[in-house]
Protein backbone atom coordinates (compact mmCIF):
# COMPACT_ATOMS: atom_id res chain seq x y z
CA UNK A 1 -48.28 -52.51 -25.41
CA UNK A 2 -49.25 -52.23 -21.69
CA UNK A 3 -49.83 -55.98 -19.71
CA UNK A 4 -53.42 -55.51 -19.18
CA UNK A 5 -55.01 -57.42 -16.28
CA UNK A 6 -58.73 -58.01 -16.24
CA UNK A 7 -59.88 -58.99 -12.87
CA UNK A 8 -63.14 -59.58 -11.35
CA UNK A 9 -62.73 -57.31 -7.93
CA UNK A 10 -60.13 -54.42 -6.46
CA UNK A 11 -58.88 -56.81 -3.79
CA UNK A 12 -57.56 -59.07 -6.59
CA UNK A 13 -56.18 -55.95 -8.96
CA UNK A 14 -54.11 -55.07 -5.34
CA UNK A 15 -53.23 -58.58 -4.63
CA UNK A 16 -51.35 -58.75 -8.63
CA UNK A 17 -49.71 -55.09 -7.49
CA UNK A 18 -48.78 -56.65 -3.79
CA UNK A 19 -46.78 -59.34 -5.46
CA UNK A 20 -45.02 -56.82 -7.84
CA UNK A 21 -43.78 -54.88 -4.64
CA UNK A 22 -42.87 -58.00 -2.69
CA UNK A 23 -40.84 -59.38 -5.60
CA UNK A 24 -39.09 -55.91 -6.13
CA UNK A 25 -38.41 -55.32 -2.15
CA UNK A 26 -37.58 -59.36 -1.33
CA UNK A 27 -34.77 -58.66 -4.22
CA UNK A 28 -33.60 -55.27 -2.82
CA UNK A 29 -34.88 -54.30 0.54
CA UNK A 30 -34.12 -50.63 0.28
CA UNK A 31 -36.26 -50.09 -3.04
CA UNK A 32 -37.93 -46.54 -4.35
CA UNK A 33 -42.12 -47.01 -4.40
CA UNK A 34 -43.63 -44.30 -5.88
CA UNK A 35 -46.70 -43.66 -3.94
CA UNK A 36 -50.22 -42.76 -5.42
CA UNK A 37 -53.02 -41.76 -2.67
CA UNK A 38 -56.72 -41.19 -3.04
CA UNK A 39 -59.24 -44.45 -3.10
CA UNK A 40 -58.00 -46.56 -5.93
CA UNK A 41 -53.97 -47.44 -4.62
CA UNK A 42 -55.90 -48.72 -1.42
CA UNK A 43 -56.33 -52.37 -2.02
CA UNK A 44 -52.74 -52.53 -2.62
CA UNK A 45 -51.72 -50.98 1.05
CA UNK A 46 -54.61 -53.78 1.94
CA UNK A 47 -52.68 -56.96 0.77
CA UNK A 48 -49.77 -55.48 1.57
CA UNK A 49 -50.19 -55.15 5.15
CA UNK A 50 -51.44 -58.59 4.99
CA UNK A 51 -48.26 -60.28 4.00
CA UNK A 52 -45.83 -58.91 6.88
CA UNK A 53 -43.22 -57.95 5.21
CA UNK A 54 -40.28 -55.41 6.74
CA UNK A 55 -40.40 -52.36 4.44
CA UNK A 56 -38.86 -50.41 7.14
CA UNK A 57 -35.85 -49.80 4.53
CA UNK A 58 -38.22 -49.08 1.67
CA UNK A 59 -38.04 -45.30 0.44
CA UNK A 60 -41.20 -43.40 -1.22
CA UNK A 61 -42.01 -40.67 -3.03
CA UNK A 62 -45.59 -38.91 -3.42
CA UNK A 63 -46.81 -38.09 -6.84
CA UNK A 64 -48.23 -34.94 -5.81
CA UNK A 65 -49.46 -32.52 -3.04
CA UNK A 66 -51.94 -30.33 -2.54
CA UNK A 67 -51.25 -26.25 -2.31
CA UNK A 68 -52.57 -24.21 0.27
CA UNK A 69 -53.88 -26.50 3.10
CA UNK A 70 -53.00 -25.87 6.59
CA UNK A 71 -49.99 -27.59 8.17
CA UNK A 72 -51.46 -30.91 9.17
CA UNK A 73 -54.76 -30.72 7.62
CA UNK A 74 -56.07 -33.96 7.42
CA UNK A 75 -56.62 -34.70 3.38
CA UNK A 76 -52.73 -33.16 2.82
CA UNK A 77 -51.26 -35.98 0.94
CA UNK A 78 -48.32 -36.00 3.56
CA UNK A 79 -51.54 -36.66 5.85
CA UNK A 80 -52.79 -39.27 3.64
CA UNK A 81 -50.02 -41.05 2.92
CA UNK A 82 -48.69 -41.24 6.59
CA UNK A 83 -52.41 -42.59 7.82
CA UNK A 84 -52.84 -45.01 4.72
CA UNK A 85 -49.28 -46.25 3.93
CA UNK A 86 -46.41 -45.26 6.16
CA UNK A 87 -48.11 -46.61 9.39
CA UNK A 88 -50.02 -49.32 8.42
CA UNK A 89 -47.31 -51.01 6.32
CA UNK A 90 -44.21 -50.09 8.69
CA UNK A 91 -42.44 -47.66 6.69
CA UNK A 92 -39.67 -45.11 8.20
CA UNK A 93 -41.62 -41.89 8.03
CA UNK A 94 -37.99 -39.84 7.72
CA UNK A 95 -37.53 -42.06 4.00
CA UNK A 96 -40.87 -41.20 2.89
CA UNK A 97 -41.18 -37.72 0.94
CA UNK A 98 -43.93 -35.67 -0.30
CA UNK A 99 -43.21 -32.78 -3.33
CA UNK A 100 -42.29 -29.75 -1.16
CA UNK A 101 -42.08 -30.97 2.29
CA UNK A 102 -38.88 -29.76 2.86
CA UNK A 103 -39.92 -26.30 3.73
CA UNK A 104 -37.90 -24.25 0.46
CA UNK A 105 -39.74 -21.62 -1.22
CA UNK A 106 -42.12 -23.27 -3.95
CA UNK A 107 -40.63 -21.30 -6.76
CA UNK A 108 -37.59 -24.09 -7.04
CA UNK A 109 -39.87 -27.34 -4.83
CA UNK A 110 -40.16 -29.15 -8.18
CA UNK A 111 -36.51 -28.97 -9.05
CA UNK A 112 -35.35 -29.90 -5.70
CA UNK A 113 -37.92 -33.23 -5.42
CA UNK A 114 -36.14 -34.19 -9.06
CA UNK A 115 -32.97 -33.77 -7.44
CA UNK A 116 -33.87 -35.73 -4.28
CA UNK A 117 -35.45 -38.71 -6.69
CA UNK A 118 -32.87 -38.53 -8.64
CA UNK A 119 -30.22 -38.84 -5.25
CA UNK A 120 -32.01 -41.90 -4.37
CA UNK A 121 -31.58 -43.54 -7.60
CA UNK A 122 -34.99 -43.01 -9.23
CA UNK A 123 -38.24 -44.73 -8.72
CA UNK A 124 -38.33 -48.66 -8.96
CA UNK A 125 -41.77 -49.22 -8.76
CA UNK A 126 -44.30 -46.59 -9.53
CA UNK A 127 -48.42 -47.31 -8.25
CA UNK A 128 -50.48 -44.71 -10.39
CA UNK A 129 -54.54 -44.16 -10.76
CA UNK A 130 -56.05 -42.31 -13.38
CA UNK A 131 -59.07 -39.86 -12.86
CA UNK A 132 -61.82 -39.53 -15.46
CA UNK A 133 -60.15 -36.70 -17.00
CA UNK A 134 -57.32 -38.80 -18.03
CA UNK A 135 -54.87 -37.29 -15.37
CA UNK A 136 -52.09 -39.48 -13.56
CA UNK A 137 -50.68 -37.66 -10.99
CA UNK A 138 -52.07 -34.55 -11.29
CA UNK A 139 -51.21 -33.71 -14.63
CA UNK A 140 -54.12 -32.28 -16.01
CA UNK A 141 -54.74 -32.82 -19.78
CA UNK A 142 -52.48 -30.12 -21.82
CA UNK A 143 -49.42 -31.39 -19.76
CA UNK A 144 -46.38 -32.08 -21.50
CA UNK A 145 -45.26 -35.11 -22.00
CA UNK A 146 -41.61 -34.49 -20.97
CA UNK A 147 -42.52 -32.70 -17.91
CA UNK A 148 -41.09 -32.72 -14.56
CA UNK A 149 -42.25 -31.50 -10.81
CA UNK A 150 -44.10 -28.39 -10.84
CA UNK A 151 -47.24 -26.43 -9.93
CA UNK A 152 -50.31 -27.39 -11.75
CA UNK A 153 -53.70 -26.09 -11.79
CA UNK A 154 -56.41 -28.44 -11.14
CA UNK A 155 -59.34 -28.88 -13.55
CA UNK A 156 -62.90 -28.29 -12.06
CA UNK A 157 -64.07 -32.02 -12.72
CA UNK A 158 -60.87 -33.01 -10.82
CA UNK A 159 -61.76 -31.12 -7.54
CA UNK A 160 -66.19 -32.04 -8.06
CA UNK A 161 -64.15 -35.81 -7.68
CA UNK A 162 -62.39 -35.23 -4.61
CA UNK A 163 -64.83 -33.20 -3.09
CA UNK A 164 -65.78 -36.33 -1.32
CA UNK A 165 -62.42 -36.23 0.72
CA UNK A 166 -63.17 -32.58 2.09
CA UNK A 167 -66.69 -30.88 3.73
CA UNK A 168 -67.35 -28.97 0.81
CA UNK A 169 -66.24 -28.71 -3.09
CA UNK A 170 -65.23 -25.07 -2.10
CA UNK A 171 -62.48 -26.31 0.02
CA UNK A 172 -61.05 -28.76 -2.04
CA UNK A 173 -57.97 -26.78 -3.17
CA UNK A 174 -57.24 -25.51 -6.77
CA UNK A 175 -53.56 -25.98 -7.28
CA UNK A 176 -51.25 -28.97 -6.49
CA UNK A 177 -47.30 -29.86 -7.21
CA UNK A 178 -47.34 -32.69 -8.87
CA UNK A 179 -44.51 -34.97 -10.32
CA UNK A 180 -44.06 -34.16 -14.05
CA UNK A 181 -45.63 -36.86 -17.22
CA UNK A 182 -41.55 -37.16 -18.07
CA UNK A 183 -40.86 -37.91 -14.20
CA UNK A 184 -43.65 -40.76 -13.87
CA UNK A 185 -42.44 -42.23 -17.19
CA UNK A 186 -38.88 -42.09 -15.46
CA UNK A 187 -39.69 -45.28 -13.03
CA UNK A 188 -38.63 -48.52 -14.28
CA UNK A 189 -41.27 -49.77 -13.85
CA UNK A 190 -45.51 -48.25 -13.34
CA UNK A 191 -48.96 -49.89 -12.24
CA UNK A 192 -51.97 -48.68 -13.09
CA UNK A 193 -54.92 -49.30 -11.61
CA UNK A 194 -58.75 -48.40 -12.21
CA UNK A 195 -61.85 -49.34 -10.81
CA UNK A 196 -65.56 -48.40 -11.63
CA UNK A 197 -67.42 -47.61 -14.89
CA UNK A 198 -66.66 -43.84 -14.23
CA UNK A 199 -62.72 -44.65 -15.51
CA UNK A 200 -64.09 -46.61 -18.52
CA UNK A 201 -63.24 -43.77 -20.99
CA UNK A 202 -59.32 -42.75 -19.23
CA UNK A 203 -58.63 -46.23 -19.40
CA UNK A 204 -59.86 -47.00 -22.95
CA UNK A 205 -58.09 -43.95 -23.30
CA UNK A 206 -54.98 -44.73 -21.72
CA UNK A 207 -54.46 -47.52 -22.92
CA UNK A 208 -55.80 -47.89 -26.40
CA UNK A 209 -56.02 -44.19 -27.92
CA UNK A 210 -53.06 -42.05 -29.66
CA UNK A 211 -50.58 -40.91 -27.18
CA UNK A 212 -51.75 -36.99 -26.73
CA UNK A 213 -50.98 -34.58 -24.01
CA UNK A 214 -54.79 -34.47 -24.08
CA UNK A 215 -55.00 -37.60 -22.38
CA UNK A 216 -51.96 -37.31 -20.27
CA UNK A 217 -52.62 -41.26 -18.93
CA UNK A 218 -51.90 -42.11 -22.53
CA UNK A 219 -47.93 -41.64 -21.75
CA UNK A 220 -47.79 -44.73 -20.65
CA UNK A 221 -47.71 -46.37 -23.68
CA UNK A 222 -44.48 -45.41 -24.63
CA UNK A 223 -43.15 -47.40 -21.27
CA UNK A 224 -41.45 -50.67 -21.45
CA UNK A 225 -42.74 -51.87 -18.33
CA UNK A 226 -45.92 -51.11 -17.50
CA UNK A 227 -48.63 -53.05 -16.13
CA UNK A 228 -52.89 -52.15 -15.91
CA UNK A 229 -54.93 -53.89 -13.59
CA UNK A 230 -58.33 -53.05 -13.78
CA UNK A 231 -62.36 -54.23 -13.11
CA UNK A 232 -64.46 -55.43 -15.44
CA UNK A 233 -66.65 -52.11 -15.43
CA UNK A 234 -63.06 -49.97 -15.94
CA UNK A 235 -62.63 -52.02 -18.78
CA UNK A 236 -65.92 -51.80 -20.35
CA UNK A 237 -64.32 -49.37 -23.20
CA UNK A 238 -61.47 -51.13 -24.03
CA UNK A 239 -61.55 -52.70 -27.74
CA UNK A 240 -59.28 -55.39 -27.27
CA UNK A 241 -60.49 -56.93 -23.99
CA UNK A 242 -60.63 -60.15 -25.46
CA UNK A 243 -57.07 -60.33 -26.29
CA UNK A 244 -55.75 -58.93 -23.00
CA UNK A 245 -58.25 -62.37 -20.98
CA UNK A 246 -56.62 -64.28 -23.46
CA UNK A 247 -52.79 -63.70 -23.12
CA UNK A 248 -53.31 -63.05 -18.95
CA UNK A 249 -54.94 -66.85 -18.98
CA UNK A 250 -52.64 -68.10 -21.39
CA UNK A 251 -49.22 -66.25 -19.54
CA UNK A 252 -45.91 -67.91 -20.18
């Protein structure tokens, strides 16, 4: 079973993730983050950039990337992540890759991001969301399981919720690459996090229901390290919320 953390605000959820990277890159300075964008990572980029720490050695890999923006369009996710994570928090830009930024045709992009995660040792520390359709990364529900980098279609509720990142829904683009359900599950070690009554269901989902390719975020289950911090109103489905206060008050 997942840790689950019930907090009482974001900027508490990011501070529990914060400590999880500082403990992993105080031990070994030139660790793998996988990187999540959008809204929900950004309280952990927050208390982060609060503690000072030299991540200049630190290498990261995007979950996923957008299809068919324009070369330095502003909500690109090599964009996003360079104005939310790389700058802010002192990262080398040149250690810091995005699925298919290396300029290869897209038929072969997901193999060769496996191959260049897999050349850096795989991911130590994986930061995930989960949208309301149950999606981490962008694997949409119907996503295998076992699989790796590829192109994905995004599902209409996916691009009404980032519509808010773009001028219109229309421009909000309707494919992606996106590291695989088998390659997320790959890190040694994943955090979750969720925020809002609008993730209620994924989480409940994720966390509680059978593991299904119709709830992709369900995959983490079958993780041995895996940690979900989340807000009261994320956890408003979840059955055993009780138990999960409990053993966080109670921790060894």
């Amino acid at each position: 079973m997942a840790e689950v953390v019930i907090v009482g605000a974001p900027d508490e959820a990011g501070a529990l993730a914060a400590d999880r990277i500082e403990a992993l890159v105080r031990r070994q300075p030139d660790a793998v983050l996988g990187l999540a964008t959008g809204s929900t990572p950004l309280p952990v980029w927050a208390a982060l950039r609060e503690r000072g720490l030299d991540l200049s050695r630190v290498r990261g890999f995007a979950l996923d990337e957008y299809l068919g923006l324009p070369a330095g369009h502003p909500e690109s996710y090599r964009a996003v992540i360079t104005r939310e994570v790389v700058e802010p928090l002192g990262l080398d830009p040149a250690l810091v890759r995005v699925p298919g930024d290396d300029g290869g045709p897209l038929e072969t992009a997901g193999a060769r991001y496996e191959e260049a995660i897999r050349e850096a040792g795989g991911v130590d520390l994986q930061i995930l969301g989960i949208g309301r359709t149950g999606h981490i990364g962008f694997n949409e529900p119907g996503s295998s399981l076992a699989s790796r980098t590829r192109v994905k279609t995004l599902t209409e509720q996916t691009r009404r919720d980032n519509a808010r990142f773009f001028a219109s829904e229309d421009e909000v683009p309707r494919h992606c690459l996106t590291q695989g359900l088998g390659t997320i599950s790959a890190a040694r070690e994943l955090v979750l996090l969720a925020f809002g009554a609008a993730k209620a269901e994924a989480v409940a989902g994720a966390v509680e229901g059978p593991v299904s390719a119709s709830l992709p975020g369900s995959v983490i289950q079958l993780h041995p390290e895996v940690t979900v911090l989340v807000d009261e109103a994320a956890a408003a489905g979840l059955r055993y919320a009780d138990y999960y206060r409990s053993a966080w008050a109670n921790r060894l």
